[in-house]
Every structure is written in structure tokens, then in C-alpha cells.
PDB file of N, CA and C in Angstrom:
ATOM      1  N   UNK A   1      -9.308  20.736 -17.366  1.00  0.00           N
ATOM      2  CA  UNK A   1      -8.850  21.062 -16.037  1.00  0.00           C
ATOM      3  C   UNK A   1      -9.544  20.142 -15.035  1.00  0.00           C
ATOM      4  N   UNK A   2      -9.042  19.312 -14.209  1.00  0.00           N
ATOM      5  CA  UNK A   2      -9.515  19.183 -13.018  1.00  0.00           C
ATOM      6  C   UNK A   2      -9.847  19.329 -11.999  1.00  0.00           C
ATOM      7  N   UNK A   3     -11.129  19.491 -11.055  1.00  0.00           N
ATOM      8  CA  UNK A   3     -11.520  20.177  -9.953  1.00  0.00           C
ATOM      9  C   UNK A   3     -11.452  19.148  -9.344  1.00  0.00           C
ATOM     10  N   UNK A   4     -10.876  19.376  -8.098  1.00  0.00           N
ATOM     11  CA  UNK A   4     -10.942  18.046  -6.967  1.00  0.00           C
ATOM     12  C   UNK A   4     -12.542  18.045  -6.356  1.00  0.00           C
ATOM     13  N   UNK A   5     -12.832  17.310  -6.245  1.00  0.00           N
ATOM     14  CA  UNK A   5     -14.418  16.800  -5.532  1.00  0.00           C
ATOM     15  C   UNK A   5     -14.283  15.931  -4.534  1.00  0.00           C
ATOM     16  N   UNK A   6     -14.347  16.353  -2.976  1.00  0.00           N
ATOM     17  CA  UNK A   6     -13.944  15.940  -2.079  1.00  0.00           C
ATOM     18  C   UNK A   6     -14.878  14.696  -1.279  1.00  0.00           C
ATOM     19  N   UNK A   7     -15.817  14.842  -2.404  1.00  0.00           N
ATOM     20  CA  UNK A   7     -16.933  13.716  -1.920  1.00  0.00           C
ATOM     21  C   UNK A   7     -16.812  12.399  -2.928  1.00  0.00           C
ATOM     22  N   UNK A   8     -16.096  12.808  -4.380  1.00  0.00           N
ATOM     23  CA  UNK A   8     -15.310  11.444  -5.208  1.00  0.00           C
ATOM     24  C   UNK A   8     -13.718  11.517  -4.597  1.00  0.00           C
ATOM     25  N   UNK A   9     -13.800   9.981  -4.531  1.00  0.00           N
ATOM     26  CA  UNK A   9     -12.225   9.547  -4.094  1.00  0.00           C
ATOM     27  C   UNK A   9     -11.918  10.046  -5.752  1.00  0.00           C
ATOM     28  N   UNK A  10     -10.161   9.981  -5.648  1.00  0.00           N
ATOM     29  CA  UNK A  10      -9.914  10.043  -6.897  1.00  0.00           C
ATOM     30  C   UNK A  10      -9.283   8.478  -6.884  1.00  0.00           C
ATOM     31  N   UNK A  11      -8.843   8.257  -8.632  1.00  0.00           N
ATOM     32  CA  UNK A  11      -8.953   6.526  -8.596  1.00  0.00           C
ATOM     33  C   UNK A  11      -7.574   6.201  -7.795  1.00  0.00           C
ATOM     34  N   UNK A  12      -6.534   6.609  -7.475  1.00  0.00           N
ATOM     35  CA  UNK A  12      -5.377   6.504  -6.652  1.00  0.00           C
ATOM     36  C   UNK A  12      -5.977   6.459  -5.413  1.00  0.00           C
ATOM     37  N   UNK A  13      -6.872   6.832  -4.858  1.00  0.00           N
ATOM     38  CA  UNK A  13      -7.469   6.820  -3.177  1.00  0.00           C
ATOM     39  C   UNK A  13      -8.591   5.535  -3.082  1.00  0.00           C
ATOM     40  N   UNK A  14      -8.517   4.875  -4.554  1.00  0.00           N
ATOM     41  CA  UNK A  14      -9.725   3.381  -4.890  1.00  0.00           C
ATOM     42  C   UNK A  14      -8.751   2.380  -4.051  1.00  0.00           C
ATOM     43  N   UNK A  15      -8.958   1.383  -3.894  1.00  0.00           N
ATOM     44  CA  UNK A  15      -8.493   0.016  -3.000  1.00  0.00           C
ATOM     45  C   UNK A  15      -8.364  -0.482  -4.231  1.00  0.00           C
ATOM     46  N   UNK A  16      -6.798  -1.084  -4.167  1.00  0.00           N
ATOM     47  CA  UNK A  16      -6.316  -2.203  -5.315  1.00  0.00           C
ATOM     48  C   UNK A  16      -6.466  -3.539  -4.222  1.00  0.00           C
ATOM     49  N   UNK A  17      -6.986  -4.207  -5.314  1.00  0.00           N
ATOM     50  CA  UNK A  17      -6.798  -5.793  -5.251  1.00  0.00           C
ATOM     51  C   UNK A  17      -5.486  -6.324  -5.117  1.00  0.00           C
ATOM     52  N   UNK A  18      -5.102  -7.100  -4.192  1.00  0.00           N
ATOM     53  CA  UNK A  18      -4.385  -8.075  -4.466  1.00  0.00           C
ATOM     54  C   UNK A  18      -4.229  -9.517  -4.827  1.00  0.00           C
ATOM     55  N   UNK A  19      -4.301  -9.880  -6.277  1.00  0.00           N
ATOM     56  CA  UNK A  19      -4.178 -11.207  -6.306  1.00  0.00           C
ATOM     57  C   UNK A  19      -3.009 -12.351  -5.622  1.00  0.00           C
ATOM     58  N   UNK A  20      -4.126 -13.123  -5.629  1.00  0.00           N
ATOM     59  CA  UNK A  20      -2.951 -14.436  -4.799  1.00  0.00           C
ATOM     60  C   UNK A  20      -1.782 -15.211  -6.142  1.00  0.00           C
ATOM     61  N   UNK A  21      -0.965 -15.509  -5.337  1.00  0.00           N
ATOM     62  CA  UNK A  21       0.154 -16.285  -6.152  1.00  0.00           C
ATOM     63  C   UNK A  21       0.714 -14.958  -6.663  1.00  0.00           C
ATOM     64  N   UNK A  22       1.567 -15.616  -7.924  1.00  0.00           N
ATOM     65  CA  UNK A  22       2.605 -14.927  -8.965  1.00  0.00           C
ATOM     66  C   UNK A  22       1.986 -13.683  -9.158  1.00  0.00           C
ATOM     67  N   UNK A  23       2.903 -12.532  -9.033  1.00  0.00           N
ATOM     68  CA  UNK A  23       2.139 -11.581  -9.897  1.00  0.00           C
ATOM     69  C   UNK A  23       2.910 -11.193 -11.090  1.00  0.00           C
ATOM     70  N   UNK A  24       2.150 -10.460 -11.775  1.00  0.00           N
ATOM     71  CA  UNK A  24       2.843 -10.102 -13.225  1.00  0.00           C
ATOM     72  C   UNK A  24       3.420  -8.904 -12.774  1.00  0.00           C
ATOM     73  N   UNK A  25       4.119  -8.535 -13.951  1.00  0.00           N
ATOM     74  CA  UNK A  25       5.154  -7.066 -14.525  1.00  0.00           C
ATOM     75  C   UNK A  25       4.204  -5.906 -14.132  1.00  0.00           C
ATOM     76  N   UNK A  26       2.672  -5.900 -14.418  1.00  0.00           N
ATOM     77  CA  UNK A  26       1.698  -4.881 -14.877  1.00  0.00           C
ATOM     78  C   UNK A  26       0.974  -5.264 -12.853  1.00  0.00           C
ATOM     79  N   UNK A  27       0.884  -6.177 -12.124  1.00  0.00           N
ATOM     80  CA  UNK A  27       0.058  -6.301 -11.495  1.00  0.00           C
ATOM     81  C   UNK A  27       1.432  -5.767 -10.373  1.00  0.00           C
ATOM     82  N   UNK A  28       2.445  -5.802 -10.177  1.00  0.00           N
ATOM     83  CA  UNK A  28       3.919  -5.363  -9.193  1.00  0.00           C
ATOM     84  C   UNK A  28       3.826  -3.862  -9.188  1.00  0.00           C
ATOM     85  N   UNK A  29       3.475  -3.544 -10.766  1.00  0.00           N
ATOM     86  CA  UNK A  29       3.490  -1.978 -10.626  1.00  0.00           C
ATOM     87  C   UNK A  29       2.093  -1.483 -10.266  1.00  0.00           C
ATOM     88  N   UNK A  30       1.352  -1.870 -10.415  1.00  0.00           N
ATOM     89  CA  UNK A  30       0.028  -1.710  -9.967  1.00  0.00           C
ATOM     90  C   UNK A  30      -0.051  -1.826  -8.293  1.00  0.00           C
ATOM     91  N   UNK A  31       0.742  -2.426  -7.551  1.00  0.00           N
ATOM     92  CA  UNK A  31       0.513  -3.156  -6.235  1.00  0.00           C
ATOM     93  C   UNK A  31       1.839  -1.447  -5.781  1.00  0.00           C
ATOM     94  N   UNK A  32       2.442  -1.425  -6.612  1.00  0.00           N
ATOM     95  CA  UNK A  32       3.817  -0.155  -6.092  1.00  0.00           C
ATOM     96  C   UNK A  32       2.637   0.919  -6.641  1.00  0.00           C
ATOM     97  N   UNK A  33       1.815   1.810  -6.530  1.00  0.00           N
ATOM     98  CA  UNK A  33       1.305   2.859  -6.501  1.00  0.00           C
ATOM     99  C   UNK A  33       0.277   2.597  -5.831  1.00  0.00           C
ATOM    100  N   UNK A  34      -0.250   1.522  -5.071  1.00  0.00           N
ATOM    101  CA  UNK A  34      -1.240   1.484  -4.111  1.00  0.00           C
ATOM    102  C   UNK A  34      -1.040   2.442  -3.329  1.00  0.00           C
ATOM    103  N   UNK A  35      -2.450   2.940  -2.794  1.00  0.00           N
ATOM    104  CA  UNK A  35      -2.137   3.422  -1.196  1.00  0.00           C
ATOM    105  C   UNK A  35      -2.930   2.479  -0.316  1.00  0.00           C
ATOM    106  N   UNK A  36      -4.612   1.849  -0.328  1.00  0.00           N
ATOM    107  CA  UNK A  36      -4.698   0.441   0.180  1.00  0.00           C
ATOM    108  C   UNK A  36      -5.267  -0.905  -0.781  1.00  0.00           C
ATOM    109  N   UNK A  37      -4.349  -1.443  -0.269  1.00  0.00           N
ATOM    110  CA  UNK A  37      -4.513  -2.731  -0.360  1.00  0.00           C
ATOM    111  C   UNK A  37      -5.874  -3.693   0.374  1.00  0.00           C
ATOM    112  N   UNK A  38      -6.536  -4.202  -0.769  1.00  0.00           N
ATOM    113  CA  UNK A  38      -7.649  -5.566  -0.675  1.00  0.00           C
ATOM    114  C   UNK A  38      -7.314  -6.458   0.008  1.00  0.00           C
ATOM    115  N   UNK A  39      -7.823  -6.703   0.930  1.00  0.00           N
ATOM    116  CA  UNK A  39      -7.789  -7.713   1.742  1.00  0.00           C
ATOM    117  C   UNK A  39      -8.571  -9.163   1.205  1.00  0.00           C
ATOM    118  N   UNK A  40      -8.476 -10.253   1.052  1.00  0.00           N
ATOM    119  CA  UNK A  40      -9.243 -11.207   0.506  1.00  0.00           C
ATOM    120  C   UNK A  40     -10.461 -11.752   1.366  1.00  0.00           C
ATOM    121  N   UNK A  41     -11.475 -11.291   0.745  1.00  0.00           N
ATOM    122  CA  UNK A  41     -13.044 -11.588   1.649  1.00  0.00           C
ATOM    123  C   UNK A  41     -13.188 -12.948   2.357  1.00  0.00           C
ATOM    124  N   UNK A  42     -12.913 -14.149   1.877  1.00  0.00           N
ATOM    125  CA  UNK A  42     -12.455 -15.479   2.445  1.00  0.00           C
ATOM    126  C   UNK A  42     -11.124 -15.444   3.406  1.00  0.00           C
ATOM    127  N   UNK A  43     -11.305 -15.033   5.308  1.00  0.00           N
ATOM    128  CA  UNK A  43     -10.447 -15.124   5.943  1.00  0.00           C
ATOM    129  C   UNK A  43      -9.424 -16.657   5.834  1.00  0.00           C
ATOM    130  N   UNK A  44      -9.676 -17.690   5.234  1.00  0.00           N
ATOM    131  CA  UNK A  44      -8.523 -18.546   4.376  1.00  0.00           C
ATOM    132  C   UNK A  44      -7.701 -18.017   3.884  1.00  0.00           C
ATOM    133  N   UNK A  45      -8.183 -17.199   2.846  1.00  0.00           N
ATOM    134  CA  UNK A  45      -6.997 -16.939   1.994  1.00  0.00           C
ATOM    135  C   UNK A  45      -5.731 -15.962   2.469  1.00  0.00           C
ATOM    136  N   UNK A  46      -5.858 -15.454   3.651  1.00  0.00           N
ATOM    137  CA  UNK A  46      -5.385 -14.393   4.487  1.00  0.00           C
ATOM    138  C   UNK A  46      -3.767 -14.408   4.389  1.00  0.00           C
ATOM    139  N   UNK A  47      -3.233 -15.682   4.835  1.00  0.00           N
ATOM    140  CA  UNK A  47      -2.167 -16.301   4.556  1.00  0.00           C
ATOM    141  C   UNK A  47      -1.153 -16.135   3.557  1.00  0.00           C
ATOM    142  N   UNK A  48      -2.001 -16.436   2.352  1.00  0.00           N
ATOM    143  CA  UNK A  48      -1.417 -16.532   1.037  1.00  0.00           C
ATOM    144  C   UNK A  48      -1.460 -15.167   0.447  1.00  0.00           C
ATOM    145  N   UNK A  49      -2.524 -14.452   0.972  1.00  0.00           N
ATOM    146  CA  UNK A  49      -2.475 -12.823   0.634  1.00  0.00           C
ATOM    147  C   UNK A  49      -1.526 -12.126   1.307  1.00  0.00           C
ATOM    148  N   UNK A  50      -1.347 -12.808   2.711  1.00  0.00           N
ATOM    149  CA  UNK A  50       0.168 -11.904   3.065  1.00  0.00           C
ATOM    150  C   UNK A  50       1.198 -12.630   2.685  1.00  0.00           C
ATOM    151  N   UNK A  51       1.645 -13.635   2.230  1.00  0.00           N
ATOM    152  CA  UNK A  51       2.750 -14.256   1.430  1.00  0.00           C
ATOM    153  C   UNK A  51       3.187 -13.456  -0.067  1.00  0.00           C
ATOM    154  N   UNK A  52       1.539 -13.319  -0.633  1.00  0.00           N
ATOM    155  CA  UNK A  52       1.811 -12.660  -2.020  1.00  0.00           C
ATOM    156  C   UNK A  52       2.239 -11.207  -1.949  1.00  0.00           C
ATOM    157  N   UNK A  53       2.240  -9.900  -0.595  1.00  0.00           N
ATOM    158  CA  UNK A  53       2.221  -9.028  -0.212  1.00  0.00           C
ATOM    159  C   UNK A  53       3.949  -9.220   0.055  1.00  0.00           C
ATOM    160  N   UNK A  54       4.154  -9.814   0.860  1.00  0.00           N
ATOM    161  CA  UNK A  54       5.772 -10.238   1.628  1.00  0.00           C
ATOM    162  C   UNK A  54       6.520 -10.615  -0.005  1.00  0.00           C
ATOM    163  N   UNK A  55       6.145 -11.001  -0.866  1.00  0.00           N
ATOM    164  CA  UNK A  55       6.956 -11.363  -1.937  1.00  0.00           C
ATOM    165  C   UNK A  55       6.800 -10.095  -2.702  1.00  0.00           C
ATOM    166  N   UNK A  56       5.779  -9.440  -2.876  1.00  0.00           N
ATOM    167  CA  UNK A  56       5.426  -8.536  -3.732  1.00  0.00           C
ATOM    168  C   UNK A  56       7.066  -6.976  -3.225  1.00  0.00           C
ATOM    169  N   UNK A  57       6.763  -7.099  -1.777  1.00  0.00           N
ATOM    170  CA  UNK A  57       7.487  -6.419  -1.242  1.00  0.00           C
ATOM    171  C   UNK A  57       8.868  -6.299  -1.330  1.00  0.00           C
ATOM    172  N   UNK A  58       9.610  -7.737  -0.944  1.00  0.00           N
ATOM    173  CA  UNK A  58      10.915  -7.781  -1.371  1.00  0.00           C
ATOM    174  C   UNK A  58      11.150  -7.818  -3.120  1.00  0.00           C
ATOM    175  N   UNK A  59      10.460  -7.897  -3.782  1.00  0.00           N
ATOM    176  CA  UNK A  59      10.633  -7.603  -5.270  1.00  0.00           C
ATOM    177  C   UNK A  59      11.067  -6.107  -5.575  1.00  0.00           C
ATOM    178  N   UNK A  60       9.494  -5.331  -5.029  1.00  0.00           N
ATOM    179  CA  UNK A  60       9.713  -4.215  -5.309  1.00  0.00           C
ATOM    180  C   UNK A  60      10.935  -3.397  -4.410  1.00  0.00           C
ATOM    181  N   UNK A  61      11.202  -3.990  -3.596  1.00  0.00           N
ATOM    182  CA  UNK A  61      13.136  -3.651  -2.784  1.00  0.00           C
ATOM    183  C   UNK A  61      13.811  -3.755  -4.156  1.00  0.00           C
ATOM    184  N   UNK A  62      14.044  -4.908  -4.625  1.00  0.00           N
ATOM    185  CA  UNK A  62      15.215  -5.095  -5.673  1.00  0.00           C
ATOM    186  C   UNK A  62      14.739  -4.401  -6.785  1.00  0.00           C
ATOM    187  N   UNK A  63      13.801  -4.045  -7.383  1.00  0.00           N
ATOM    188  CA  UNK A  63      13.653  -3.466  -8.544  1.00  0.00           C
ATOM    189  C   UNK A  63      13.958  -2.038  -8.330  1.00  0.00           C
ATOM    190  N   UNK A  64      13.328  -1.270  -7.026  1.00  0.00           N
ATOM    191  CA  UNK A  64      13.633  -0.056  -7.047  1.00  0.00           C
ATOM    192  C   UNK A  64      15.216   0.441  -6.076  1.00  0.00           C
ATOM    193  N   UNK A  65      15.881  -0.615  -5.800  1.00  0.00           N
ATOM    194  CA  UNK A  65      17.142  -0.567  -5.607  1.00  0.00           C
ATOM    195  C   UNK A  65      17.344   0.098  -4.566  1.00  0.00           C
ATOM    196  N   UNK A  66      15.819  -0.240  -3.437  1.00  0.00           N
ATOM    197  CA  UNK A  66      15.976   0.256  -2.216  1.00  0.00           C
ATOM    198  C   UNK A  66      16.896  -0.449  -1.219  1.00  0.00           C
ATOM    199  N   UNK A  67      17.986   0.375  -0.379  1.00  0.00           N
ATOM    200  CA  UNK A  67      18.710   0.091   0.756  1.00  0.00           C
ATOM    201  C   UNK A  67      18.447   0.325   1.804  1.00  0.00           C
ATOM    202  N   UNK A  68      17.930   1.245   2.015  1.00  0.00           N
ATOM    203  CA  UNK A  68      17.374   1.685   3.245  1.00  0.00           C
ATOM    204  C   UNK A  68      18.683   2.985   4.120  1.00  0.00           C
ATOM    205  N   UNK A  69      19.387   3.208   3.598  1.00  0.00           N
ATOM    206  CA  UNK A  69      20.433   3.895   3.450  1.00  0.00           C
ATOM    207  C   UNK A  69      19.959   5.284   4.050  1.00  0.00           C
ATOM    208  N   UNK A  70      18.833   5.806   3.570  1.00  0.00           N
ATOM    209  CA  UNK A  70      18.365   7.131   3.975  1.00  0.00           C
ATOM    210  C   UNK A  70      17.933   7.524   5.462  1.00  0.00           C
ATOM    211  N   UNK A  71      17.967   5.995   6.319  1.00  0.00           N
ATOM    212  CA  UNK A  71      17.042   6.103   7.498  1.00  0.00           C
ATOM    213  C   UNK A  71      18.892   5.636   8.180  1.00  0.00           C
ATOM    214  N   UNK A  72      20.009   5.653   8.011  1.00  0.00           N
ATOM    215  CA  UNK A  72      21.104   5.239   8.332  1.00  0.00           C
ATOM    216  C   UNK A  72      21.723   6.662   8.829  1.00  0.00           C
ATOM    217  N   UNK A  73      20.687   8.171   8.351  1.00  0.00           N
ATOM    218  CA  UNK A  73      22.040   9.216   8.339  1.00  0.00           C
ATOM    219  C   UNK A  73      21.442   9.749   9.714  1.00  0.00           C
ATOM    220  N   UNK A  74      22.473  10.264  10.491  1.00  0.00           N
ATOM    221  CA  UNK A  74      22.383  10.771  12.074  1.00  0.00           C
ATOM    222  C   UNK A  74      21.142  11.800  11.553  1.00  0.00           C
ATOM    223  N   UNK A  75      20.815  12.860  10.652  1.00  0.00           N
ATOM    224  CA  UNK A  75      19.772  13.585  10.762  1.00  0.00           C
ATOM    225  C   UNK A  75      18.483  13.432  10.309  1.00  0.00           C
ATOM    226  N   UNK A  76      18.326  11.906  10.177  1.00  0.00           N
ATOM    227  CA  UNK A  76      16.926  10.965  10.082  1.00  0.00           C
ATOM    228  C   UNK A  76      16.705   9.922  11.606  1.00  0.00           C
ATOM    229  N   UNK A  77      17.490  10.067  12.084  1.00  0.00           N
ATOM    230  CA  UNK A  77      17.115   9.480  13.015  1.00  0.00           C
ATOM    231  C   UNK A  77      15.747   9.753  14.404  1.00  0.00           C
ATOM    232  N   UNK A  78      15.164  11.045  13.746  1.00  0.00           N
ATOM    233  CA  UNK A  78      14.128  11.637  14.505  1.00  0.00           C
ATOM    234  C   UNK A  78      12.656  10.479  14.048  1.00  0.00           C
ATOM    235  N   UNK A  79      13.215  10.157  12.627  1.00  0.00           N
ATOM    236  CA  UNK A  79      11.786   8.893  11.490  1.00  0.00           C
ATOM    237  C   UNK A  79      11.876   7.982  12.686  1.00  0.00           C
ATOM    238  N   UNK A  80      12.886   7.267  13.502  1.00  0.00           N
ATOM    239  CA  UNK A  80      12.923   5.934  14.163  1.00  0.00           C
ATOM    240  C   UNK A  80      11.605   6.014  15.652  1.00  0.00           C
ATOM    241  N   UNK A  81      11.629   7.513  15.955  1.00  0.00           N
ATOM    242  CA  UNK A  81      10.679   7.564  17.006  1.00  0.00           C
ATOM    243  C   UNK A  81       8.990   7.759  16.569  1.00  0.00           C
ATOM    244  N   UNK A  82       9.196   8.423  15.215  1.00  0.00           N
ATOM    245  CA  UNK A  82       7.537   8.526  14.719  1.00  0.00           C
ATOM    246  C   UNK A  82       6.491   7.042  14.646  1.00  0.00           C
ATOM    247  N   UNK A  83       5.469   7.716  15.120  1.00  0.00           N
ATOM    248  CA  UNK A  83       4.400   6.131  14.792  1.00  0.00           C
ATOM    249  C   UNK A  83       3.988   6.812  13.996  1.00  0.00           C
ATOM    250  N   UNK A  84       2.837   5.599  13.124  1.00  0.00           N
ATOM    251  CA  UNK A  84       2.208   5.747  12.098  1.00  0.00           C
ATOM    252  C   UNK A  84       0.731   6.273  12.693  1.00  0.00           C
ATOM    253  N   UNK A  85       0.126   7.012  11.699  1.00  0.00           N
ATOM    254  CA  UNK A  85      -1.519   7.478  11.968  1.00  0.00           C
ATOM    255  C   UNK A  85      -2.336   7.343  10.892  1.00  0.00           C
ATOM    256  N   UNK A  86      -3.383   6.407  11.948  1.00  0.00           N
ATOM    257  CA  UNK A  86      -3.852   6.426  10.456  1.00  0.00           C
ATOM    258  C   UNK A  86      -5.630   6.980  10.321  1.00  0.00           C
ATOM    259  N   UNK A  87      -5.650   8.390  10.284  1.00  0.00           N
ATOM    260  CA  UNK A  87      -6.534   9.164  10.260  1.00  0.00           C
ATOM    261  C   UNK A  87      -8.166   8.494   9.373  1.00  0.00           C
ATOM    262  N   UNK A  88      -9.271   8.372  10.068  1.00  0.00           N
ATOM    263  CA  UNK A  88     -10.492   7.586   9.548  1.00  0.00           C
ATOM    264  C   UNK A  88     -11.862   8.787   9.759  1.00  0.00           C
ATOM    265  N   UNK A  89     -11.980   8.707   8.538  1.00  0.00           N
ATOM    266  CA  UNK A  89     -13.588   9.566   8.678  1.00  0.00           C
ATOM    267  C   UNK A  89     -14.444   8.709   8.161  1.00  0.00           C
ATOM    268  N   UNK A  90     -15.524   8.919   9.095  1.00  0.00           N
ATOM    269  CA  UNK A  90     -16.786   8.514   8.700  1.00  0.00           C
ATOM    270  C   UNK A  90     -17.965   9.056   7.721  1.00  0.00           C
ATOM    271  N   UNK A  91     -18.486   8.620   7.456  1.00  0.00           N
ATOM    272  CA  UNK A  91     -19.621   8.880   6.307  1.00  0.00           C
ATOM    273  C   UNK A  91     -20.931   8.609   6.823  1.00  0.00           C
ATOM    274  N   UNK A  92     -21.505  10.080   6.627  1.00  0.00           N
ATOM    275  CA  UNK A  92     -22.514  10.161   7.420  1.00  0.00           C
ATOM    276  C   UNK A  92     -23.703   9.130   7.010  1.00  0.00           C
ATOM    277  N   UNK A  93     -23.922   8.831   5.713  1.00  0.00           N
ATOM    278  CA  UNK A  93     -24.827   8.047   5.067  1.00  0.00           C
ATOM    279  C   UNK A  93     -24.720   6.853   5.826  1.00  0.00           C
ATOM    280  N   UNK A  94     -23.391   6.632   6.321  1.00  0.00           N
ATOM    281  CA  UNK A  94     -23.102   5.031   6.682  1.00  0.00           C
ATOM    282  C   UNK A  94     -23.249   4.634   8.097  1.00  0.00           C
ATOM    283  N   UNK A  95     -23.829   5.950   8.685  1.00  0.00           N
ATOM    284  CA  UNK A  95     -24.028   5.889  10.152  1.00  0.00           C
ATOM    285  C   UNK A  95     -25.226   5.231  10.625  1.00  0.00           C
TER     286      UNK A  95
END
């Protein structure tokens, strides 16, 4: 059984890497169950990490045979006014 422990992330709440260039079969599906994404520590590579992100993206469109169709129906149109939040706690150790 698992007990949630609110002081361990669980490994889905860990930061995936994103490698630069090509990605593989195993690294697309890995990048599609992220919740964040690695930023590359060398502000150089910044570029090519959002290139590999922008490609990664329209891939995973065509593989999962997204249209966008769902945000088209008159009783979704309330999604077009929501912003995003993006809720941050601090850690007291880190204060």
C-alpha cells in the first residue's frame, strides 16, 4: 500500500530532463508525462532546448491525434478567459 508523504515529491512531481536534438520513442513519452520540464544550466543552450520542446510538442499533437476540437464547442468557451496559476511554496530549510 502506499502512503502519500507530503514532504517526498512522488517521482511524477521529479523534474524531467530535456535533452537537446532528436529525441527517441522512450525519451517523447517520457517528455508526454512530464509535469516540469529541465531547463538547460548553460543559458546557450536555451534556444535549442526550446526548439527540442517546440518539436517535441508538435510530435506529440500528431501522435496523440490532438485537434483541438474540444476548446471549439460553445460550452468550453468559459477555458478561453482562464489564466494559468502557478501556485509556489517555499521550504522552510531553504529560507
Amino acid at each position: 500500500m502506499y502512503t502519500l508523504d507530503p514532504l517526498v515529491p512522488r517521482p511524477i512531481d521529479q523534474p524531467t530532463e530535456v535533452p537537446l536534438g532528436d529525441l527517441s520513442a522512450e525519451q517523447s513519452v517520457a517528455l508526454d508525462e512530464a509535469k516540469i520540464f529541465v531547463g538547460p544550466p548553460d543559458p546557450a543552450d536555451r534556444p535549442a532546448w526550446r526548439e527540442t520542446l517546440h518539436r517535441w510538442r508538435e510530435d506529440a499533437r500528431r501522435r496523440h491525434g490532438y485537434r483541438g476540437s474540444a476548446y471549439e464547442r460553445p460550452e468550453a468557451a468559459w477555458a478561453a478567459r482562464c489564466h494559468p496559476v502557478a501556485p509556489v511554496w517555499l521550504r522552510a530549510e531553504l529560507l
